[in-house]
C-alpha atoms as a PDB file:
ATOM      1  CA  UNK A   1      42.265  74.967  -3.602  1.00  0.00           C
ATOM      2  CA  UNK A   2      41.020  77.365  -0.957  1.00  0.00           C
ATOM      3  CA  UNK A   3      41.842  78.019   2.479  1.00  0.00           C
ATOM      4  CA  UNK A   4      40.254  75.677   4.912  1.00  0.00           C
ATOM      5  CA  UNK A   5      37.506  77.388   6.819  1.00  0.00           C
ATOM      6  CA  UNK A   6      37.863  77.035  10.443  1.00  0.00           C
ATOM      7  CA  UNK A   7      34.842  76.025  12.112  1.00  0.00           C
ATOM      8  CA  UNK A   8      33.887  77.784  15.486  1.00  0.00           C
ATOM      9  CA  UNK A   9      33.409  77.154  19.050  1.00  0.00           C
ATOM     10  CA  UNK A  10      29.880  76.871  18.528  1.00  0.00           C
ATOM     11  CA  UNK A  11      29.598  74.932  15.428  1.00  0.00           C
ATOM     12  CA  UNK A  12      32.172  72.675  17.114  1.00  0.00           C
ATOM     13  CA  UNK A  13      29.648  71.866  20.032  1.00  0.00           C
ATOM     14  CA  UNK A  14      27.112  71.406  17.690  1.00  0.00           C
ATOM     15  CA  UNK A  15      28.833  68.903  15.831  1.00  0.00           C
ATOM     16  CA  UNK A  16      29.775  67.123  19.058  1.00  0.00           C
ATOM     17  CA  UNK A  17      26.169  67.035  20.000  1.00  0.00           C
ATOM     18  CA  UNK A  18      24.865  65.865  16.815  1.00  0.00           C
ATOM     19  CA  UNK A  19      27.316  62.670  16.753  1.00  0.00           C
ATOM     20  CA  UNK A  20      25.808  61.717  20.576  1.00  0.00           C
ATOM     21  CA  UNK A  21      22.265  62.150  19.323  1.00  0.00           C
ATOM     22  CA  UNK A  22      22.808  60.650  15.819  1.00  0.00           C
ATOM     23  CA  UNK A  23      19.619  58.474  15.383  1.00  0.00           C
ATOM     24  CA  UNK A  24      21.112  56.601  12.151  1.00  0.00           C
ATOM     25  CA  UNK A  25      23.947  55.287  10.120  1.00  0.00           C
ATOM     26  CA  UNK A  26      23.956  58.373   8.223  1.00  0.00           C
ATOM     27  CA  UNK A  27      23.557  60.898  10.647  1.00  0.00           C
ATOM     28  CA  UNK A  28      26.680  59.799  12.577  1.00  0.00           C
ATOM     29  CA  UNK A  29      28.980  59.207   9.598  1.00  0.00           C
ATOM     30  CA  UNK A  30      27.989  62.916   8.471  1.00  0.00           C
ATOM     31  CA  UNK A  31      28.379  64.401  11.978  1.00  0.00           C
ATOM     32  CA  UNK A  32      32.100  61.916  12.442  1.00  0.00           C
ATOM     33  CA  UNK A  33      33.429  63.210   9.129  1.00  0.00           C
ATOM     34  CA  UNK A  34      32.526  66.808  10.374  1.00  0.00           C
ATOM     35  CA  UNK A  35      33.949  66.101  13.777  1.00  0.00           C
ATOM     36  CA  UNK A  36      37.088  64.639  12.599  1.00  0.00           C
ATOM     37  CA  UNK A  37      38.002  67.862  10.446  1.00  0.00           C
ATOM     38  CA  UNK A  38      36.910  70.416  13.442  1.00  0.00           C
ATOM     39  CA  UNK A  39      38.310  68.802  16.294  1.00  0.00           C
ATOM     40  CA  UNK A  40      41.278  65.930  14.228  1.00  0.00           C
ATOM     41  CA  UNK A  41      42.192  68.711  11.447  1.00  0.00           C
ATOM     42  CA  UNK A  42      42.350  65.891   9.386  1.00  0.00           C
ATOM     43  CA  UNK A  43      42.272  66.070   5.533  1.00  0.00           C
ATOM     44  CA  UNK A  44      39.363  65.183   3.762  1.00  0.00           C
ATOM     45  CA  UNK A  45      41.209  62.257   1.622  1.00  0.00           C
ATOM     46  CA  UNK A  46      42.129  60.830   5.132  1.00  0.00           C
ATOM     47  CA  UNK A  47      38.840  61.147   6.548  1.00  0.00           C
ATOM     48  CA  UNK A  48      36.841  59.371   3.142  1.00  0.00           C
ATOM     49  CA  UNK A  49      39.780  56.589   3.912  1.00  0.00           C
ATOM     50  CA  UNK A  50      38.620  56.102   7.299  1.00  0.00           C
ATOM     51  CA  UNK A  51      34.995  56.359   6.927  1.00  0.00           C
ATOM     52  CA  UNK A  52      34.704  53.925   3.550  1.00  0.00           C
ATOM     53  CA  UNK A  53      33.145  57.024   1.681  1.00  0.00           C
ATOM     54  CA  UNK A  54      34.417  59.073  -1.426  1.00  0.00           C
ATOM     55  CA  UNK A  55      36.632  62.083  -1.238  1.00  0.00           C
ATOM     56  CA  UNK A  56      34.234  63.967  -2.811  1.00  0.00           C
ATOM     57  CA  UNK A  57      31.175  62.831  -0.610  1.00  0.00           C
ATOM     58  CA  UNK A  58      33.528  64.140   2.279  1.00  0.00           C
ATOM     59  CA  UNK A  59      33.995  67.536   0.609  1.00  0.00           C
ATOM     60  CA  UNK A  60      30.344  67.646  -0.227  1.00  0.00           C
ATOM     61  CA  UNK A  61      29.324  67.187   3.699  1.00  0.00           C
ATOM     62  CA  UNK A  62      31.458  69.935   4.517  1.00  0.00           C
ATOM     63  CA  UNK A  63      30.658  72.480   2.200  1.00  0.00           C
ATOM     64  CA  UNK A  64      27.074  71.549   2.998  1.00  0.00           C
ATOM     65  CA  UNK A  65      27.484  72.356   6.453  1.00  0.00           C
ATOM     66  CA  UNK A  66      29.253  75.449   6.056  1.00  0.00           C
ATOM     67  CA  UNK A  67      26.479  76.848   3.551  1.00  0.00           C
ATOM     68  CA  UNK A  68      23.392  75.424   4.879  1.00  0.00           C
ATOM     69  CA  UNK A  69      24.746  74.807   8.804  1.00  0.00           C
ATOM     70  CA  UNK A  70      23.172  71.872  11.607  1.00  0.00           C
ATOM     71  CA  UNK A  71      20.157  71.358   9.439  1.00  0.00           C
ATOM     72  CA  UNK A  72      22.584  68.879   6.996  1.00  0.00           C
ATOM     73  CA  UNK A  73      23.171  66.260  10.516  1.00  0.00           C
ATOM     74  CA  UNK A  74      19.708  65.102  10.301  1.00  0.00           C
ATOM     75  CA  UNK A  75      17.698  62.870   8.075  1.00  0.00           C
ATOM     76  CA  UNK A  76      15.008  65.435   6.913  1.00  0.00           C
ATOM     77  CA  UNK A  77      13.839  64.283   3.038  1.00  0.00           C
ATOM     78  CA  UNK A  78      14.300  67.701   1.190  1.00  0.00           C
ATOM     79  CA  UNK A  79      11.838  67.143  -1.262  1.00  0.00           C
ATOM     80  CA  UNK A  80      10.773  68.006  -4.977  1.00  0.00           C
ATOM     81  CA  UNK A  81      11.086  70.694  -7.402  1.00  0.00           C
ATOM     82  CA  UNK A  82      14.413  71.292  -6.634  1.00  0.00           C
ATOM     83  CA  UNK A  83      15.520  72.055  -9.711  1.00  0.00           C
ATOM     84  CA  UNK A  84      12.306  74.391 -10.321  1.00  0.00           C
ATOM     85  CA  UNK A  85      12.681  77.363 -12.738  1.00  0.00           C
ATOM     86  CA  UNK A  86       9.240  78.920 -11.604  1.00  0.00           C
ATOM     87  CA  UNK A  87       6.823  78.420  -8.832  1.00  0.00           C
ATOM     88  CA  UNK A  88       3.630  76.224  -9.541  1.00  0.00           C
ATOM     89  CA  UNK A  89       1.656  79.621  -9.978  1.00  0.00           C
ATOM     90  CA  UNK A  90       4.188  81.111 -12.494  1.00  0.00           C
ATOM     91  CA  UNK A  91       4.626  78.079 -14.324  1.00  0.00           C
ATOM     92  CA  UNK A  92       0.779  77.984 -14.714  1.00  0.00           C
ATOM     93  CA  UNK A  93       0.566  81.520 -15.742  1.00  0.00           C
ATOM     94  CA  UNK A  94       3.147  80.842 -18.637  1.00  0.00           C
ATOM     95  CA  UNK A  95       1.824  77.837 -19.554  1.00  0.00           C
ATOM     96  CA  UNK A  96      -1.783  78.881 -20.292  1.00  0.00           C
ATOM     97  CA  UNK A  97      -1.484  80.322 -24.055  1.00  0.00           C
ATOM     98  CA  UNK A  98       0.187  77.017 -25.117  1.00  0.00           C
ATOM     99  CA  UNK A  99      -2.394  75.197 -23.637  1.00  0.00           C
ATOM    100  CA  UNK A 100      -5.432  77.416 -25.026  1.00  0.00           C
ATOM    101  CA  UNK A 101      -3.719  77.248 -28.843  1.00  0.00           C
ATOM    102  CA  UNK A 102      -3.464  73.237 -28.272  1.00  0.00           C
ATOM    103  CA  UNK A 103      -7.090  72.900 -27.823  1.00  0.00           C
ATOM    104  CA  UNK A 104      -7.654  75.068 -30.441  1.00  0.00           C
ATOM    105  CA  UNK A 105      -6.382  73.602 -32.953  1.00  0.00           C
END
């Protein structure tokens, strides 16, 4: 496993300000198991034991919020296509030959 990536002063605040504003269930159990490892240092097995979730669900919120930042402590639906290959435009583009030799034949 990798070093532990400490988390700084200001992502620490804006942990601490996301658990006060939390609007839901989910939103403060994300921003608690963040807070917990920034300002507890506590492991992520212990945490997932004290919050009733997974281990891995723990590590997942964590990672999340070190690649993708405060954006993961709200309840914002992410949407489709998120396993997309192409745009809509490309995957038009590619798709019209097939389509012309279908209704040709």
């Amino acid at each position: 496993m990798g070093r532990k990536k400490e988390l700084s002063v200001k992502q620490r605040d804006e942990i601490g300000t996301a658990l006060k504003r939390a609007k839901s269930k989910e939103e403060y159990q994300r921003a608690l198991c963040l807070w917990l490892r920034a300002e507890q240092a506590l492991p992520a097995k212990v945490i997932a034991k004290m919050l009733g979730m997974s281990f891995g669900g723990v590590r997942n919120i964590h990672s999340r919020y070190l690649k993708q930042g405060e954006s993961i402590l709200t309840n914002i639906p992410i949407g489709g296509r998120l396993h997309e290959n192409m745009s809509l435009k490309e995957e038009k583009t590619f798709l019209t030959p097939f389509e012309k030799a279908a209704a040709s034949s």
